[in-house]
N, C-alpha and C. Protein backbone atom coordinates (compact mmCIF):
# COMPACT_ATOMS: atom_id res chain seq x y z
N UNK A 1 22.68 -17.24 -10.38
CA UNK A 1 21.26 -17.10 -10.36
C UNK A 1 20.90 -15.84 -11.12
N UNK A 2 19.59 -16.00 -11.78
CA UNK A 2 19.20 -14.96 -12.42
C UNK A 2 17.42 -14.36 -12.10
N UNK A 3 17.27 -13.30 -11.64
CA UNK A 3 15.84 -13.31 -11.31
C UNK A 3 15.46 -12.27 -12.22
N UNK A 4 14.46 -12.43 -12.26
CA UNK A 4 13.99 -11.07 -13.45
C UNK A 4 12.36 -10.82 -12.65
N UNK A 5 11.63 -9.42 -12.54
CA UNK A 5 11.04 -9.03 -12.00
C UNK A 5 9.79 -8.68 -12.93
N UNK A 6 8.74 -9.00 -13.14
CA UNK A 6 7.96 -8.81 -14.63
C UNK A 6 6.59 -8.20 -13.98
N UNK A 7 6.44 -7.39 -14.77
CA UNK A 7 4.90 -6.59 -14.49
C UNK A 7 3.49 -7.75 -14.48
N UNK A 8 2.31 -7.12 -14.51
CA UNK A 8 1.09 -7.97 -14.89
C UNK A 8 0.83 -8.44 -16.03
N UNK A 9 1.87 -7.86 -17.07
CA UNK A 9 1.71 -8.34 -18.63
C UNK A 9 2.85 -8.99 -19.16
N UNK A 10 3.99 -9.54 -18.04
CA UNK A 10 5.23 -10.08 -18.61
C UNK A 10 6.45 -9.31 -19.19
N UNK A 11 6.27 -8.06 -18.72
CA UNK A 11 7.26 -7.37 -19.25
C UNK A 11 8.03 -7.30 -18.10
N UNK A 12 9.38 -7.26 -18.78
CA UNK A 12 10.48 -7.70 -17.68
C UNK A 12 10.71 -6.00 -16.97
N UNK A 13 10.45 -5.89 -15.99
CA UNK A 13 11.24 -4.58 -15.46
C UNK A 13 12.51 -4.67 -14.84
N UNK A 14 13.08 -5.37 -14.34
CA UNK A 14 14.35 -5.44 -13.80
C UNK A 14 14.57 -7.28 -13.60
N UNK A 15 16.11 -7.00 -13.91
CA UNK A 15 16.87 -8.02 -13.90
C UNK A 15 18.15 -7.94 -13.38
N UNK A 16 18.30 -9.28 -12.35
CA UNK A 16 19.38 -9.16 -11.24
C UNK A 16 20.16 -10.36 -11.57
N UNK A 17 21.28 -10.70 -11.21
CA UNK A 17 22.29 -11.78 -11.16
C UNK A 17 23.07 -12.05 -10.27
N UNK A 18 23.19 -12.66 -9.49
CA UNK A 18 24.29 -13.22 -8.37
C UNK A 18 25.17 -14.46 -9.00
N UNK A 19 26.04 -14.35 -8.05
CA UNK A 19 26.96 -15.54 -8.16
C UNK A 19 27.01 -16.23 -6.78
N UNK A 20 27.24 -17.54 -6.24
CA UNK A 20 27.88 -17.94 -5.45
C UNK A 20 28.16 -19.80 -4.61
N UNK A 21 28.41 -19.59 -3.65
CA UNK A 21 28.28 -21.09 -3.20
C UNK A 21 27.28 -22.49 -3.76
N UNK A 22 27.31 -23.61 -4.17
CA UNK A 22 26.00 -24.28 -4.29
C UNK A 22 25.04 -23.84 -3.29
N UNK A 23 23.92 -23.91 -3.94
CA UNK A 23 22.51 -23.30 -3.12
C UNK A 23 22.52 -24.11 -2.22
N UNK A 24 22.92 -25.63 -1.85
CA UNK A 24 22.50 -25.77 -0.44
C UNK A 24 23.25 -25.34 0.49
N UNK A 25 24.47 -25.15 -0.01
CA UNK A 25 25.45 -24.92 0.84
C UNK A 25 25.15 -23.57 1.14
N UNK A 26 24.49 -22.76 0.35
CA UNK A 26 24.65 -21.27 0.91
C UNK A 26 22.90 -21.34 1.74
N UNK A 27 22.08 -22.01 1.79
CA UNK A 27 20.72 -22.08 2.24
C UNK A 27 21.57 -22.30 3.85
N UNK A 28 22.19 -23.65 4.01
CA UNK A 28 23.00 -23.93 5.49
C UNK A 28 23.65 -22.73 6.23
N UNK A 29 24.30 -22.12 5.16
CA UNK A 29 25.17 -21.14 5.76
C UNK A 29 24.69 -19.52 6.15
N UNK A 30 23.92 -19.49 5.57
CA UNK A 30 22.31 -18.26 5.80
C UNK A 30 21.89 -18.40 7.06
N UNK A 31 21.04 -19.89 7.08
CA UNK A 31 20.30 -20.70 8.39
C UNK A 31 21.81 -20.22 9.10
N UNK A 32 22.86 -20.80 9.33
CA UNK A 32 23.33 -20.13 10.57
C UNK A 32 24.04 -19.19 10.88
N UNK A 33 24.17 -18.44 9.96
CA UNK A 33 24.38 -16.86 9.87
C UNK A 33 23.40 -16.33 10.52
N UNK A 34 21.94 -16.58 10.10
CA UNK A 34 20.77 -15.74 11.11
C UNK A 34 20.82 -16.47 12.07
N UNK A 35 21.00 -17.26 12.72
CA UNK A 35 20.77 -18.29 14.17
C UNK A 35 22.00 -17.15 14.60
N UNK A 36 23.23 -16.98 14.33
CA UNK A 36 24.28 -16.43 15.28
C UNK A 36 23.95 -14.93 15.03
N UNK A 37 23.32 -14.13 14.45
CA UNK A 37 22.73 -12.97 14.70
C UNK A 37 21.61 -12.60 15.51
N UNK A 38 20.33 -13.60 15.45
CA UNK A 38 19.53 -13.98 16.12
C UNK A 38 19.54 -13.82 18.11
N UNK A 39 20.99 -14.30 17.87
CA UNK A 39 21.47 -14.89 18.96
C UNK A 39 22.23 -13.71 20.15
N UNK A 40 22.62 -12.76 19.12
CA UNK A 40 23.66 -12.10 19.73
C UNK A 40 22.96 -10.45 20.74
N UNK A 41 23.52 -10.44 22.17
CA UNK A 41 22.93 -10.01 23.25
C UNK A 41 22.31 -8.34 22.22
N UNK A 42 22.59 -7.89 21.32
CA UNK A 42 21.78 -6.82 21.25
C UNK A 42 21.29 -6.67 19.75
N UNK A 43 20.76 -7.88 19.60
CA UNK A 43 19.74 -8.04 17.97
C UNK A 43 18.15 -8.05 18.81
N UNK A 44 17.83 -7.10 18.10
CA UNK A 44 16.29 -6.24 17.88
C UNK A 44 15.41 -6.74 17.15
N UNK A 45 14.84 -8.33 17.77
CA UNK A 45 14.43 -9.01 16.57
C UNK A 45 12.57 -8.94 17.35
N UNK A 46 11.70 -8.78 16.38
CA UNK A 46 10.62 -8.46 17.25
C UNK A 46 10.02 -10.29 17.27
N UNK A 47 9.14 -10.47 18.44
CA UNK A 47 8.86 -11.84 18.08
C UNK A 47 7.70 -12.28 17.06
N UNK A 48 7.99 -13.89 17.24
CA UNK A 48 6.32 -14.15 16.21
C UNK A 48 7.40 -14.54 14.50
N UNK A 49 6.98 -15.21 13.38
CA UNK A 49 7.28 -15.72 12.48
C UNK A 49 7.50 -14.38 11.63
N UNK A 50 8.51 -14.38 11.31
CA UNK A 50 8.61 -13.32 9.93
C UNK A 50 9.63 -13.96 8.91
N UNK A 51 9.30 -13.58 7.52
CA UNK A 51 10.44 -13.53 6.59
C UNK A 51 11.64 -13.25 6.66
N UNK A 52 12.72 -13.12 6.10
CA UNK A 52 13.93 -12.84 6.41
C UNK A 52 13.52 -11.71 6.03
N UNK A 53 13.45 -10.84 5.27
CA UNK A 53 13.36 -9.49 5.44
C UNK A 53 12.73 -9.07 6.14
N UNK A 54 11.53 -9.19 6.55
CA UNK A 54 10.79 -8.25 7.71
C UNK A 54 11.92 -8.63 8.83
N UNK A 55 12.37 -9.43 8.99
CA UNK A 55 12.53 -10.48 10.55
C UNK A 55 14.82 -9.40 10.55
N UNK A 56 14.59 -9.58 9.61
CA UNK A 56 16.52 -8.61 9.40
C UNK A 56 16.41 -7.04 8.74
N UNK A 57 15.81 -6.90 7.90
CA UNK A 57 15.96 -5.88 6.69
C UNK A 57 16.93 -6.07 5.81
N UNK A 58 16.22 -5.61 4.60
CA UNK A 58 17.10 -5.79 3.53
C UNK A 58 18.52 -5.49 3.57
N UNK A 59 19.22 -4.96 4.33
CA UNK A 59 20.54 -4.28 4.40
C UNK A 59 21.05 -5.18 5.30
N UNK A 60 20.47 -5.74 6.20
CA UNK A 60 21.63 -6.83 7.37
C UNK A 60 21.35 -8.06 6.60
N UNK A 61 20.13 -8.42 5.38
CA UNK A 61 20.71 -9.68 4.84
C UNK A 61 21.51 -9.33 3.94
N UNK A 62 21.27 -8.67 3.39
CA UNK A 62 22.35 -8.31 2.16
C UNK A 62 23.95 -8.46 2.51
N UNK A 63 24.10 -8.26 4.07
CA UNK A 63 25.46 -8.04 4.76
C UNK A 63 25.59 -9.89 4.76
N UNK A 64 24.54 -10.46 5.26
CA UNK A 64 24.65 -11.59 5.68
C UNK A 64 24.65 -12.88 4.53
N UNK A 65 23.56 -12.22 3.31
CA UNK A 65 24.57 -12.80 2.10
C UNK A 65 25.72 -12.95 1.75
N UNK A 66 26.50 -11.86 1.80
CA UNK A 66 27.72 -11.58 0.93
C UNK A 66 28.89 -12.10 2.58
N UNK A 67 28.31 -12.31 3.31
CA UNK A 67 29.71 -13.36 4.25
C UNK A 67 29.31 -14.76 4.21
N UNK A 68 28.59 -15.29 3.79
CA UNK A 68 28.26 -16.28 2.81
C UNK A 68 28.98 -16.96 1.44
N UNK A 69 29.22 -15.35 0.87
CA UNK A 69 29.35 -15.83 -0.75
C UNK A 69 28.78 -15.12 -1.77
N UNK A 70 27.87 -14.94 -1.23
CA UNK A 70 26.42 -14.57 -2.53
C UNK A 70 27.35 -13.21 -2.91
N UNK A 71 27.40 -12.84 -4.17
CA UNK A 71 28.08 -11.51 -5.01
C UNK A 71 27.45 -11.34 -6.10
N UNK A 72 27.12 -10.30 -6.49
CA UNK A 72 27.19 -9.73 -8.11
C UNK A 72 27.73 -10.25 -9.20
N UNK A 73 26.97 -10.72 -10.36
CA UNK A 73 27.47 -11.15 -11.23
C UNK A 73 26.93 -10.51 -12.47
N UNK A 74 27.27 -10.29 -13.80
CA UNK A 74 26.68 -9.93 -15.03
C UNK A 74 26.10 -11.19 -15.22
N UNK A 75 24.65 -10.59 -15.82
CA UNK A 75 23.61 -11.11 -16.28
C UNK A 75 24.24 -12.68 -17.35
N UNK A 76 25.24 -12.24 -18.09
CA UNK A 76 25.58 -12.60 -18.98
C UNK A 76 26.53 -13.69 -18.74
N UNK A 77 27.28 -13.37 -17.37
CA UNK A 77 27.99 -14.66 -17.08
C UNK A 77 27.43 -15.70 -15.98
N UNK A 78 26.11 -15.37 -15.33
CA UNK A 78 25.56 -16.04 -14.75
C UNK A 78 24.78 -17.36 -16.03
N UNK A 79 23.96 -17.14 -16.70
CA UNK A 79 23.38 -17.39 -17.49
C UNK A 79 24.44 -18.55 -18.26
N UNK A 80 25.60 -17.74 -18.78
CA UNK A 80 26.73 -18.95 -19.66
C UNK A 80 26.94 -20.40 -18.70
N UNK A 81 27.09 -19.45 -17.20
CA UNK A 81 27.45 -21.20 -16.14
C UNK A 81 26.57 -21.81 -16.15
N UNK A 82 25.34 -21.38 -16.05
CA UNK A 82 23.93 -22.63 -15.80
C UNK A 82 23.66 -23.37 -17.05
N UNK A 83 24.20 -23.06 -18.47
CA UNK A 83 24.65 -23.87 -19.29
C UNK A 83 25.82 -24.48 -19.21
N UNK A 84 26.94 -24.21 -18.56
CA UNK A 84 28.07 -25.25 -18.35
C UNK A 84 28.00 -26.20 -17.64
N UNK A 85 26.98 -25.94 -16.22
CA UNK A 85 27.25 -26.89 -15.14
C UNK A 85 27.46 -26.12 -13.88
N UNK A 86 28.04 -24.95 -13.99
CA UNK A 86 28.41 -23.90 -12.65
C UNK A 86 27.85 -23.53 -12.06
């Protein structure tokens, strides 16, 4: 995956790349990664609907990505697989 972050005029300010599992497979494995964190006797989860970030913070998904799969990739080799098929 490749996301790129663009101002009000299209200018790119930052650009990120991951690598990992097929997306559904890693969407499944997220969903119950947060269900068994969710779950566990001393998660501090406030109630009511939130995003995954408000609802975790950026740092316990980030944890909860990467036991998933999800990793760092160069820009450059993300980009070559989504032309191969990868």
């Amino acid at each position: 995956m490749v996301a790129v972050a663009r101002d009000d005029s299209g200018r790119a300010l930052v650009t990120t790349a991951r690598a990992g599992p097929d997306p559904h497979e890693m969407t499944a494995s997220l969903l119950a990664w947060g269900a068994v964190y969710a779950a566990a006797p001393d998660a501090s989860l406030e109630p009511g609907v939130h995003g995954p970030i408000a609802a975790l913070g950026l740092d316990t998904l980030g944890i909860g990505a990467a036991e998933v799969g999800l990793r760092n990739a160069d820009e450059s080799s993300a980009l070559r697989g989504r032309y191969q098929g990868v």
